[in-house]
C-alpha atoms as a PDB file:
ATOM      1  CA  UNK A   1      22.823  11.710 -26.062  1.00  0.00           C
ATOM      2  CA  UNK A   2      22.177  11.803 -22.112  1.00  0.00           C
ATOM      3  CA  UNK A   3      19.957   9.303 -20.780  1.00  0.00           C
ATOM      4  CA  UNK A   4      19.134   9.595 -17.180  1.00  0.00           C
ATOM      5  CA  UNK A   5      17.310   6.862 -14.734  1.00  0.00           C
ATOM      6  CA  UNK A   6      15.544   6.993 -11.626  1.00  0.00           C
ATOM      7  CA  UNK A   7      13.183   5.590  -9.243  1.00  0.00           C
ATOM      8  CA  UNK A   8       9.356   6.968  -8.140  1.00  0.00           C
ATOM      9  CA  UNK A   9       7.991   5.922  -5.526  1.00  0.00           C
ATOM     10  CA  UNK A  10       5.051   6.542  -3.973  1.00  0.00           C
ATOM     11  CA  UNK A  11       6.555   6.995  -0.389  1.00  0.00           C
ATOM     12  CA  UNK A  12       4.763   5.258   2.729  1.00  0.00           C
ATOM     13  CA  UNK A  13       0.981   5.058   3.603  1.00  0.00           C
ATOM     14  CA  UNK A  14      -0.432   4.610   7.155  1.00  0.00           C
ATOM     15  CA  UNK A  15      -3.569   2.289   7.909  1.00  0.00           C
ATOM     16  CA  UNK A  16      -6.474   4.927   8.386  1.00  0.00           C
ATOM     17  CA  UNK A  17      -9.923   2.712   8.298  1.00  0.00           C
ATOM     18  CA  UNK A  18     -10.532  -0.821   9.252  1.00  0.00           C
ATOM     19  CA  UNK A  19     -13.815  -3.116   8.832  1.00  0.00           C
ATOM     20  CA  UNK A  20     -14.084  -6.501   9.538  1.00  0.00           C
ATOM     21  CA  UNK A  21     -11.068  -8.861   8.187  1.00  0.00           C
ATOM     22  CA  UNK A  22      -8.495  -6.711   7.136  1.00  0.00           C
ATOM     23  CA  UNK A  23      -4.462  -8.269   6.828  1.00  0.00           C
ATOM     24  CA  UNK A  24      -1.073  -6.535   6.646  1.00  0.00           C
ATOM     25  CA  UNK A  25       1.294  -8.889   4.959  1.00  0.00           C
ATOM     26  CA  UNK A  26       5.150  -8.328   5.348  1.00  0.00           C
ATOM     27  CA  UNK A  27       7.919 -10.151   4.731  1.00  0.00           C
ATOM     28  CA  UNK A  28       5.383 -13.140   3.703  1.00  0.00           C
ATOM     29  CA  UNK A  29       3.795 -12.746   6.885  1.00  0.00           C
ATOM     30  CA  UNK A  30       0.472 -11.937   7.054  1.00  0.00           C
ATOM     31  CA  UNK A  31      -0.930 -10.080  10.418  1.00  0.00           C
ATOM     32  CA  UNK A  32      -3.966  -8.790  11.020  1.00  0.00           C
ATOM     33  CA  UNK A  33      -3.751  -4.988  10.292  1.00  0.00           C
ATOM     34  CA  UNK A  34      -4.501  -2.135  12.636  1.00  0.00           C
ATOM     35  CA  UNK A  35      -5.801   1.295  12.427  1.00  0.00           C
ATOM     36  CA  UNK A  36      -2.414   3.299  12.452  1.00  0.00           C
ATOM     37  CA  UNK A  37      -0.269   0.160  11.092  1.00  0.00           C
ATOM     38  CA  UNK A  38       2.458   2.021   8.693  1.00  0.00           C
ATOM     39  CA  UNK A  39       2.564   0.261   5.339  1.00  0.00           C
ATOM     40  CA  UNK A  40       5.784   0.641   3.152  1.00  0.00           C
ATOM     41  CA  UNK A  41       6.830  -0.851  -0.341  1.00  0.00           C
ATOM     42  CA  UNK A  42       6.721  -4.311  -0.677  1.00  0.00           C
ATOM     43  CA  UNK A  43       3.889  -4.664   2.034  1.00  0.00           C
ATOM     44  CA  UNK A  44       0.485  -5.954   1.112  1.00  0.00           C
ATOM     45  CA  UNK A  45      -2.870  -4.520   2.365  1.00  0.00           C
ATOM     46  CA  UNK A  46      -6.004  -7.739   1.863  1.00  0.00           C
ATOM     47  CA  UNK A  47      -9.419  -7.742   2.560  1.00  0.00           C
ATOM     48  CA  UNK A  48     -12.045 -10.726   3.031  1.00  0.00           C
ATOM     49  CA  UNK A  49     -15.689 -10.514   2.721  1.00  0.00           C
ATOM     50  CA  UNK A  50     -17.530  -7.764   3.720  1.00  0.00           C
ATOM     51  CA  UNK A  51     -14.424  -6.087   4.790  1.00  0.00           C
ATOM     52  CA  UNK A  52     -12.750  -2.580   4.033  1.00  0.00           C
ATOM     53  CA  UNK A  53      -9.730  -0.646   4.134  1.00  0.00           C
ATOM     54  CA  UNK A  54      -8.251   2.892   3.564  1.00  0.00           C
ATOM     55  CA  UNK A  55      -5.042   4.134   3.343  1.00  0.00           C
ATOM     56  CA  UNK A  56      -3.410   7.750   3.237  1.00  0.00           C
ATOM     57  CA  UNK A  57      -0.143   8.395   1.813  1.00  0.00           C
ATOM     58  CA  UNK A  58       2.061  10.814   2.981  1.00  0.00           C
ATOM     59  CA  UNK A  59       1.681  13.067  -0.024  1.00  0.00           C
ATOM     60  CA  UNK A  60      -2.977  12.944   1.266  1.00  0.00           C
ATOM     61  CA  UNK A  61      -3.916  10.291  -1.275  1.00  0.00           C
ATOM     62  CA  UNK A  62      -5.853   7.807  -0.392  1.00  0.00           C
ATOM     63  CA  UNK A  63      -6.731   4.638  -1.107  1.00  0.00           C
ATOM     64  CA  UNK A  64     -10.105   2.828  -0.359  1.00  0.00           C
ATOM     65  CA  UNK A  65     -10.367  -0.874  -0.213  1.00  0.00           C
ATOM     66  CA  UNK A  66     -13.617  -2.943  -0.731  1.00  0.00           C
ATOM     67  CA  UNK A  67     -14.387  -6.254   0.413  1.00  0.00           C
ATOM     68  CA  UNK A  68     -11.622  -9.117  -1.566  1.00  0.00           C
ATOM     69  CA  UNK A  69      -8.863  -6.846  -2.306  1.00  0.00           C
ATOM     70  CA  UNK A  70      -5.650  -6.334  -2.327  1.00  0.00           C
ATOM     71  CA  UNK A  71      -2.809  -3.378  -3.150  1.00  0.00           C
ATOM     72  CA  UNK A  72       0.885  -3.309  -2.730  1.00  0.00           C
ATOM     73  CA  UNK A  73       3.567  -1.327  -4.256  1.00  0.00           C
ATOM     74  CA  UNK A  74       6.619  -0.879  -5.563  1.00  0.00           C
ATOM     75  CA  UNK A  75       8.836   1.492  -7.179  1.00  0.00           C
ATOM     76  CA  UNK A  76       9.435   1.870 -10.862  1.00  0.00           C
ATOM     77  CA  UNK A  77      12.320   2.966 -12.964  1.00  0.00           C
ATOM     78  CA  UNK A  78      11.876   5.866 -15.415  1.00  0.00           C
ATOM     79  CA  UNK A  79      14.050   7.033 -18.003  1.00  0.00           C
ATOM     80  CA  UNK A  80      14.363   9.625 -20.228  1.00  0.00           C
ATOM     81  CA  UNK A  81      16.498  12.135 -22.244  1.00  0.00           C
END
C-alpha cells in the first residue's frame, strides 16, 4: 500500500480594495494595510466597522471582506493512496 502526502496551498494574494479601517497583521504585528500590500500564509487581513477589503490571489480568486472580519491562511496536508 502507497500512501503519499503533500501540502496545498493557496499561493499569495495581493491587497486590491481598501475602505475605511483595514489592518495587515504579520508576524503579530498589525499595520495598517494598503492597496497593493502582498499578503502570504500566515498573514492576517481585519476589518473594523464600516470597513472593507478584497483580495485577489494569484490563481484570480478573490476574496471580499465586510465590515468586522478577518481571513488568514495556511496550508494543509493531504493524503491519499
Amino acid at each position: 500500500m502507497v500512501s503519499e502526502a503533500f501540502a496545498v496551498s493557496m499561493g499569495s494574494a495581493q491587497i486590491t480594495a481598501v475602505r475605511n479601517v483595514v489592518e495587515k497583521v504579520e508576524n503579530n504585528q498589525g499595520r495598517p494595510a494598503v492597496v497593493s500590500d502582498q499578503v502570504t500564509e500566515g498573514d492576517m487581513v481585519r476589518t473594523r466597522a464600516a470597513s472593507l477589503a478584497e483580495l485577489t490571489f494569484t490563481d484570480k480568486t478573490i476574496t471580499r471582506m465586510g465590515a468586522n472580519s478577518q481571513f488568514s491562511y495556511y496550508a494543509h496536508i493531504v493524503t491519499g493512496k
